[in-house]
C-alpha atoms as a PDB file:
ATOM      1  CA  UNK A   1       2.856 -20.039  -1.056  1.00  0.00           C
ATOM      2  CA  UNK A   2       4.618 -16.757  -0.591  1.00  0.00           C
ATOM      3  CA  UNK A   3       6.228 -17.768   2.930  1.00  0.00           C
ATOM      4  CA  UNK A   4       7.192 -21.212   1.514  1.00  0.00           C
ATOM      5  CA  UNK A   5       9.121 -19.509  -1.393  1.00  0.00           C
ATOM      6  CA  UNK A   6      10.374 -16.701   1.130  1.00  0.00           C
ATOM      7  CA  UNK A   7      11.407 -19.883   3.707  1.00  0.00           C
ATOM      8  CA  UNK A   8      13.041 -21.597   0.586  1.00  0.00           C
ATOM      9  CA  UNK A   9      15.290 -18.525  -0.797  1.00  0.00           C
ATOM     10  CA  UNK A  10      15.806 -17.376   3.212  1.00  0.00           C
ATOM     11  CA  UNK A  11      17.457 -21.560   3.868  1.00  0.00           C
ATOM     12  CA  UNK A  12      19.525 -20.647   0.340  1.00  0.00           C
ATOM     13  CA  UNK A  13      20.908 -17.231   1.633  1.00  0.00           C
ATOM     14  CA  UNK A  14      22.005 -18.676   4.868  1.00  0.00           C
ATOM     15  CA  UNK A  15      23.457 -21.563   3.796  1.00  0.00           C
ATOM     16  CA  UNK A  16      26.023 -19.938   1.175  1.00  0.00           C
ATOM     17  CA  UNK A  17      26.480 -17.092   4.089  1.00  0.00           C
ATOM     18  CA  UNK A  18      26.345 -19.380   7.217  1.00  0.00           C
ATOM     19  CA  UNK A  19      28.042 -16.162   9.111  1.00  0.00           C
ATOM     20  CA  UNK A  20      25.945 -13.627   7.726  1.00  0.00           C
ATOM     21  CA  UNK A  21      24.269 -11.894  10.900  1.00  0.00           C
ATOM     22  CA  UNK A  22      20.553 -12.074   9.506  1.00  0.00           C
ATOM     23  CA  UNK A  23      18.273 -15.141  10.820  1.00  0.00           C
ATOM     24  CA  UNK A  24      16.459 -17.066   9.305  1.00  0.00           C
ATOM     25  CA  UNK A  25      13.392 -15.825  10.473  1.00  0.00           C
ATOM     26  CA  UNK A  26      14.655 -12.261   9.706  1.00  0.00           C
ATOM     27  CA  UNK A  27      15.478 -13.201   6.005  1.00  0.00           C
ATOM     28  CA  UNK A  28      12.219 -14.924   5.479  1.00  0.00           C
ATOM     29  CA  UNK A  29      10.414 -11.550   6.331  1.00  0.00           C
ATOM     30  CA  UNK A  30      11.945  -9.578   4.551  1.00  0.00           C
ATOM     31  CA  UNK A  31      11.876 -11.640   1.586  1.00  0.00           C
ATOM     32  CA  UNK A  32       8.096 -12.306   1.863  1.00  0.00           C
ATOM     33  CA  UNK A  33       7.797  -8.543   2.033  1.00  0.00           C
ATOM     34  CA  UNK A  34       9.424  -8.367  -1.330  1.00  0.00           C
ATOM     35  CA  UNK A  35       8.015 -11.258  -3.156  1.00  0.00           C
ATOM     36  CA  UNK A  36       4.442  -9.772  -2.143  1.00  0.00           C
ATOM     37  CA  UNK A  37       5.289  -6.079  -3.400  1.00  0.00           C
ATOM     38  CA  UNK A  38       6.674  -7.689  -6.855  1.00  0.00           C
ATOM     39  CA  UNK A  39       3.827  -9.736  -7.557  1.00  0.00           C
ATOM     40  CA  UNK A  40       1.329  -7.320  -6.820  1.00  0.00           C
ATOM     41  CA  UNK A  41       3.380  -5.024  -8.859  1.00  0.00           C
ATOM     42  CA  UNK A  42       4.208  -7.500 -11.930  1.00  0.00           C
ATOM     43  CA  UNK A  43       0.545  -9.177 -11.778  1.00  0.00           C
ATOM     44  CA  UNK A  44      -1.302  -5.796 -12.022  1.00  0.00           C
ATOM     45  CA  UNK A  45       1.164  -4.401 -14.441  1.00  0.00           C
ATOM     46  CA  UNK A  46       0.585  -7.210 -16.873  1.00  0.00           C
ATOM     47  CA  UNK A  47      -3.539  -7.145 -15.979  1.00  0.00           C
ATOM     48  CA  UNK A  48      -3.304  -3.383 -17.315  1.00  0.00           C
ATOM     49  CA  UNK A  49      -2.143  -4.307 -20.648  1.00  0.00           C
ATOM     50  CA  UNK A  50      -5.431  -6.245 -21.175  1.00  0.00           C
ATOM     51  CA  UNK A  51      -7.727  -3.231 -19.705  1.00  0.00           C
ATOM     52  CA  UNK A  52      -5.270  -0.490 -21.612  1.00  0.00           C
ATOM     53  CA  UNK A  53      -4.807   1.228 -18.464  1.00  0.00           C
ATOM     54  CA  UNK A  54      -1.264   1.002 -17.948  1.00  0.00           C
ATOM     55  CA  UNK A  55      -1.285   4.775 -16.966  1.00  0.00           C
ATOM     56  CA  UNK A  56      -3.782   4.831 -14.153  1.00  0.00           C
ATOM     57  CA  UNK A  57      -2.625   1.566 -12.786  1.00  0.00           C
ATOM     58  CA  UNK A  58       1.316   3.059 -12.753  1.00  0.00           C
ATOM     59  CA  UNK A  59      -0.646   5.928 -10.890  1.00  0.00           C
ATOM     60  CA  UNK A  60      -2.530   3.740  -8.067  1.00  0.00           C
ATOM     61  CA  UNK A  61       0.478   1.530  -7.303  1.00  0.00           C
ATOM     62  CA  UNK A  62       2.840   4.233  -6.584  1.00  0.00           C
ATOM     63  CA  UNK A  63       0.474   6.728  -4.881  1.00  0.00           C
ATOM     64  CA  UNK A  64      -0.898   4.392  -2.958  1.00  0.00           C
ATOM     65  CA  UNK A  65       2.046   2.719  -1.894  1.00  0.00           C
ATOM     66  CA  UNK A  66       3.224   6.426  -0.762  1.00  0.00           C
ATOM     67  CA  UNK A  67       0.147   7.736   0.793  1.00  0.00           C
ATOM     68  CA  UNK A  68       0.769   3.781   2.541  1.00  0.00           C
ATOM     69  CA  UNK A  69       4.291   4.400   4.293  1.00  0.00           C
ATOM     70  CA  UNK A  70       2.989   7.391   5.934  1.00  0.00           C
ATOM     71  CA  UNK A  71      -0.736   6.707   7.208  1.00  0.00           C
ATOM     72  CA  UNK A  72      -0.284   2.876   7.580  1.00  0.00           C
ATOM     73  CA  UNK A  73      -3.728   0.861   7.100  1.00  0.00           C
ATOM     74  CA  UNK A  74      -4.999  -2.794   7.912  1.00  0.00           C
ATOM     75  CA  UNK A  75      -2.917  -5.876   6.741  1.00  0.00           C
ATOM     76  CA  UNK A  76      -4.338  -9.082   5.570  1.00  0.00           C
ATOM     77  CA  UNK A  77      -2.998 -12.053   7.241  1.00  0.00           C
ATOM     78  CA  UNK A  78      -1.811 -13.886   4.089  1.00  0.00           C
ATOM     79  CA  UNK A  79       0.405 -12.372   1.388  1.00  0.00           C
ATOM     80  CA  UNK A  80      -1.817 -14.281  -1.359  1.00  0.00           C
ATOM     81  CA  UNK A  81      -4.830 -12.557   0.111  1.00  0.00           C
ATOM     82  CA  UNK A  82      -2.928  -9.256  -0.386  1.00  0.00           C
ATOM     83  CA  UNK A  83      -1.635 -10.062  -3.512  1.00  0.00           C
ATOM     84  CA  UNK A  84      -5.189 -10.933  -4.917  1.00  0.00           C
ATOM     85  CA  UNK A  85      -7.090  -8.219  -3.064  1.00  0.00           C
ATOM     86  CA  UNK A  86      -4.539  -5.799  -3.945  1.00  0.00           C
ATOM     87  CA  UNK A  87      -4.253  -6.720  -7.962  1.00  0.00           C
ATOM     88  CA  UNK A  88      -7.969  -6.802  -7.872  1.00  0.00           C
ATOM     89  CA  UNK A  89      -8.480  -3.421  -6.094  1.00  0.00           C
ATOM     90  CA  UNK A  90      -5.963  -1.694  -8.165  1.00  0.00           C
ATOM     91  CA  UNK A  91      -7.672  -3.079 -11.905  1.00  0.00           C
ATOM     92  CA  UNK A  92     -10.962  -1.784 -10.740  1.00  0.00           C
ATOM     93  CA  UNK A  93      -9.731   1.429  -9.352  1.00  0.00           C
ATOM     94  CA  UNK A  94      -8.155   1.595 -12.831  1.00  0.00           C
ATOM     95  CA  UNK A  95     -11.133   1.512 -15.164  1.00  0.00           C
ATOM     96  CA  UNK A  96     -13.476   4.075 -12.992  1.00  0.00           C
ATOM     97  CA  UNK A  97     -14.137   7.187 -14.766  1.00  0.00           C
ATOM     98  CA  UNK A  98     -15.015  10.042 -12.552  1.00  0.00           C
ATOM     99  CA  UNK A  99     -15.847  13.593 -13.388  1.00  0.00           C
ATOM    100  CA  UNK A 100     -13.726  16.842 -11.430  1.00  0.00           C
ATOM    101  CA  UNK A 101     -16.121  17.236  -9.068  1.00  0.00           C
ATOM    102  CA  UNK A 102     -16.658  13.770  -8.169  1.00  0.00           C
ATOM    103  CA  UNK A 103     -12.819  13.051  -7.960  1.00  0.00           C
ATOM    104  CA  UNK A 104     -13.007  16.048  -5.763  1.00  0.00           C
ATOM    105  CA  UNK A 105     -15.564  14.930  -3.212  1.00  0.00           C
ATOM    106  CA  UNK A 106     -13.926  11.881  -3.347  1.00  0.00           C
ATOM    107  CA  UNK A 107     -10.864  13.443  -2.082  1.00  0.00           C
ATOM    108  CA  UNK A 108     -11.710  15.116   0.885  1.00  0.00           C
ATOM    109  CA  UNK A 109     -13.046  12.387   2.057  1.00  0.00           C
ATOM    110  CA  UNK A 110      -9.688  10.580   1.799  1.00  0.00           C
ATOM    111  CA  UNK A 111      -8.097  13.876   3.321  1.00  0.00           C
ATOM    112  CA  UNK A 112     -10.972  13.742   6.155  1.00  0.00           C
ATOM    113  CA  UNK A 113     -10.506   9.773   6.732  1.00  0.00           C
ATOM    114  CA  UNK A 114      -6.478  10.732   6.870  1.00  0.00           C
ATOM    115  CA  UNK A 115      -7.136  13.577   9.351  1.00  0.00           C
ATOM    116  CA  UNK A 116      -9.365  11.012  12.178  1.00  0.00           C
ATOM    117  CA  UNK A 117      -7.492   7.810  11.148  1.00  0.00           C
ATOM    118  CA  UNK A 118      -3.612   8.092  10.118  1.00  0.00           C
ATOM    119  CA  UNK A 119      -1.189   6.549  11.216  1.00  0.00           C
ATOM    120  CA  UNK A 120      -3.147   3.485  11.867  1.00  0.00           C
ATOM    121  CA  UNK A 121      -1.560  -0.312  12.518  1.00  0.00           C
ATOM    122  CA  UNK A 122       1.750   0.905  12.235  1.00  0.00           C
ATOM    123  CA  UNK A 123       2.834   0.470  15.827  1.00  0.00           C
ATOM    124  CA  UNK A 124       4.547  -3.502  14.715  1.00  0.00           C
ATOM    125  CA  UNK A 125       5.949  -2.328  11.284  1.00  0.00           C
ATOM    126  CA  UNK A 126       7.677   0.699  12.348  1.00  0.00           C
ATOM    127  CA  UNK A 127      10.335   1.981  14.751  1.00  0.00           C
ATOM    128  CA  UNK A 128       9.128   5.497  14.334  1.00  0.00           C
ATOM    129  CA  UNK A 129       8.654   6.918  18.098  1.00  0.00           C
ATOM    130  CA  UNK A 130       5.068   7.466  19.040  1.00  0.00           C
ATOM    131  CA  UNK A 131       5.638  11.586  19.384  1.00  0.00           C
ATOM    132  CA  UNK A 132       6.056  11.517  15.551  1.00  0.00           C
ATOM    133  CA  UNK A 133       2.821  10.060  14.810  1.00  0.00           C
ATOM    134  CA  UNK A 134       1.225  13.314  14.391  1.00  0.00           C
ATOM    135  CA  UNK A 135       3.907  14.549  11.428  1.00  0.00           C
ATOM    136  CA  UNK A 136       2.808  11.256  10.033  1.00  0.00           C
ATOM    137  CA  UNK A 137      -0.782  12.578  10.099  1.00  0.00           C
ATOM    138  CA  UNK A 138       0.190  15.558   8.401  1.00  0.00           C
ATOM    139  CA  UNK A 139       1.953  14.045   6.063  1.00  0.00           C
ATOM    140  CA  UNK A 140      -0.789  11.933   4.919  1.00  0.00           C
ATOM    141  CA  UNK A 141      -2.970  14.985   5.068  1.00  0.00           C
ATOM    142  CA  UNK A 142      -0.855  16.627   2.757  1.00  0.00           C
ATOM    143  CA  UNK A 143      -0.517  13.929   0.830  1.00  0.00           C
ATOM    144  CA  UNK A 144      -3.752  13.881  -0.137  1.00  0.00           C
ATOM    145  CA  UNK A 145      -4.223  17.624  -0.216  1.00  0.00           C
ATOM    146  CA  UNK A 146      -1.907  17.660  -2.761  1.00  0.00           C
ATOM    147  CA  UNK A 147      -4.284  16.609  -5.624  1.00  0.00           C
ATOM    148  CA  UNK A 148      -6.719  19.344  -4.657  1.00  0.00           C
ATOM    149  CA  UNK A 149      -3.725  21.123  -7.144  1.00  0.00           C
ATOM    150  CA  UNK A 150      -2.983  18.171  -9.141  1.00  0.00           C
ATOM    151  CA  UNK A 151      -6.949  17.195  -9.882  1.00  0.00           C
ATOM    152  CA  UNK A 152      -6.513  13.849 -10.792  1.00  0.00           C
ATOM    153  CA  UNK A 153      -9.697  11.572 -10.349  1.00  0.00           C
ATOM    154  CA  UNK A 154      -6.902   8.683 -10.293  1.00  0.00           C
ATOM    155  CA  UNK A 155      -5.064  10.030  -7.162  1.00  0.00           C
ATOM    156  CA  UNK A 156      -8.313  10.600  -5.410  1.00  0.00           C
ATOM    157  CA  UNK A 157      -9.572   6.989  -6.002  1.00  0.00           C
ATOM    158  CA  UNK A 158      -6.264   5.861  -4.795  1.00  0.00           C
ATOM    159  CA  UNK A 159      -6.434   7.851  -1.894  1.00  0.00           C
ATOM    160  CA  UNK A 160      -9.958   7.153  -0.691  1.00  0.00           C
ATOM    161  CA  UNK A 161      -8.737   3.356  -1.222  1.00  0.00           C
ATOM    162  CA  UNK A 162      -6.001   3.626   1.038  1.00  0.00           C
ATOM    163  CA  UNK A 163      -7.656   5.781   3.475  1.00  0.00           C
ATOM    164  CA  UNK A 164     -11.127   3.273   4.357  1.00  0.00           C
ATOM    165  CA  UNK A 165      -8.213   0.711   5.140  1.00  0.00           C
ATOM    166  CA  UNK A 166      -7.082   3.265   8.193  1.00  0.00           C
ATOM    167  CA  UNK A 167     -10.392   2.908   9.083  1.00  0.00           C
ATOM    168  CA  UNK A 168     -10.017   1.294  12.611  1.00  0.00           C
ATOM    169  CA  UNK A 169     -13.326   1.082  14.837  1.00  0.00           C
ATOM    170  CA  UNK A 170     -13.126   0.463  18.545  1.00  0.00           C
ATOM    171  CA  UNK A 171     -15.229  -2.914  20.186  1.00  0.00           C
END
């Protein structure tokens, strides 16, 4: 559904700008890419108003969506299945109440996970050079570190979320 919609607007760019330098193909990705982070985005916002949680879901979608562009993490093959898993993750991550020292546990496992797993899967959706991958480590580290100050049992459920998906085990 998404890369039928993404193919449909892609055919409509091109064909008012037959000389713009962007394929097809190129448009289509992108556009998928967006259509996937504004549904997730739009879907889960409105879900929140039903649970009350618009707070902790603004929390997940933009921590985790940071803590994301640095570590990297396992993609689903279809943007539906993201867009479902995704909305469905986030609205259950939102209702979890955890106590300080919980959240905190919690948390250094995501900064452990972080430590022996980021950057994972990134080596198709980036052009960062390979001799930067351990800044990116750090930076997820850090990331994650940070709520050790912050103490927010949201952040650290986000975190621990997007830290199982670096999770890559050799066969």
């Amino acid at each position: 559904m998404i890369n039928v919609m993404a193919d449909k607007i892609a055919v409509g760019i091109k064909r008012t700008a037959p000389d713009h330098p962007a394929s097809i193909a190129v448009l289509r990705y992108s556009i998928a890419l967006l259509l996937n982070a504004a549904l997730i985005i739009s879907i889960t916002l409105l879900l929140s108003v039903f649970t009350g949680r618009t707070k902790e879901i603004m929390i997940l979608l933009v921590s985790f969506a940071v803590l994301r562009q640095v570590s990297g993490g396992i993609h689903l093959n279809s943007g539906i299945k993201c867009i479902l898993t995704t909305t469905t993750l986030f609205t259950l991550l939102s209702v979890i109440e955890l106590t300080f020292s919980y959240a905190m546990i919690i948390n250094g496992i995501a900064a452990i996970l972080c430590l022996i797993f980021a950057p994972s899967r990134i080596e198709k959706q980036t052009r960062i050079p390979l001799k930067y991958y351990p800044l990116l480590k750090l930076a997820s580290v850090l990331i994650v570190s940070s709520n050790f100050l912050i103490m927010s049992p949201v952040l650290s459920l986000s975190f621990v979320a997007q830290s199982v998906l670096l999770i890559k085990l050799r066969r």
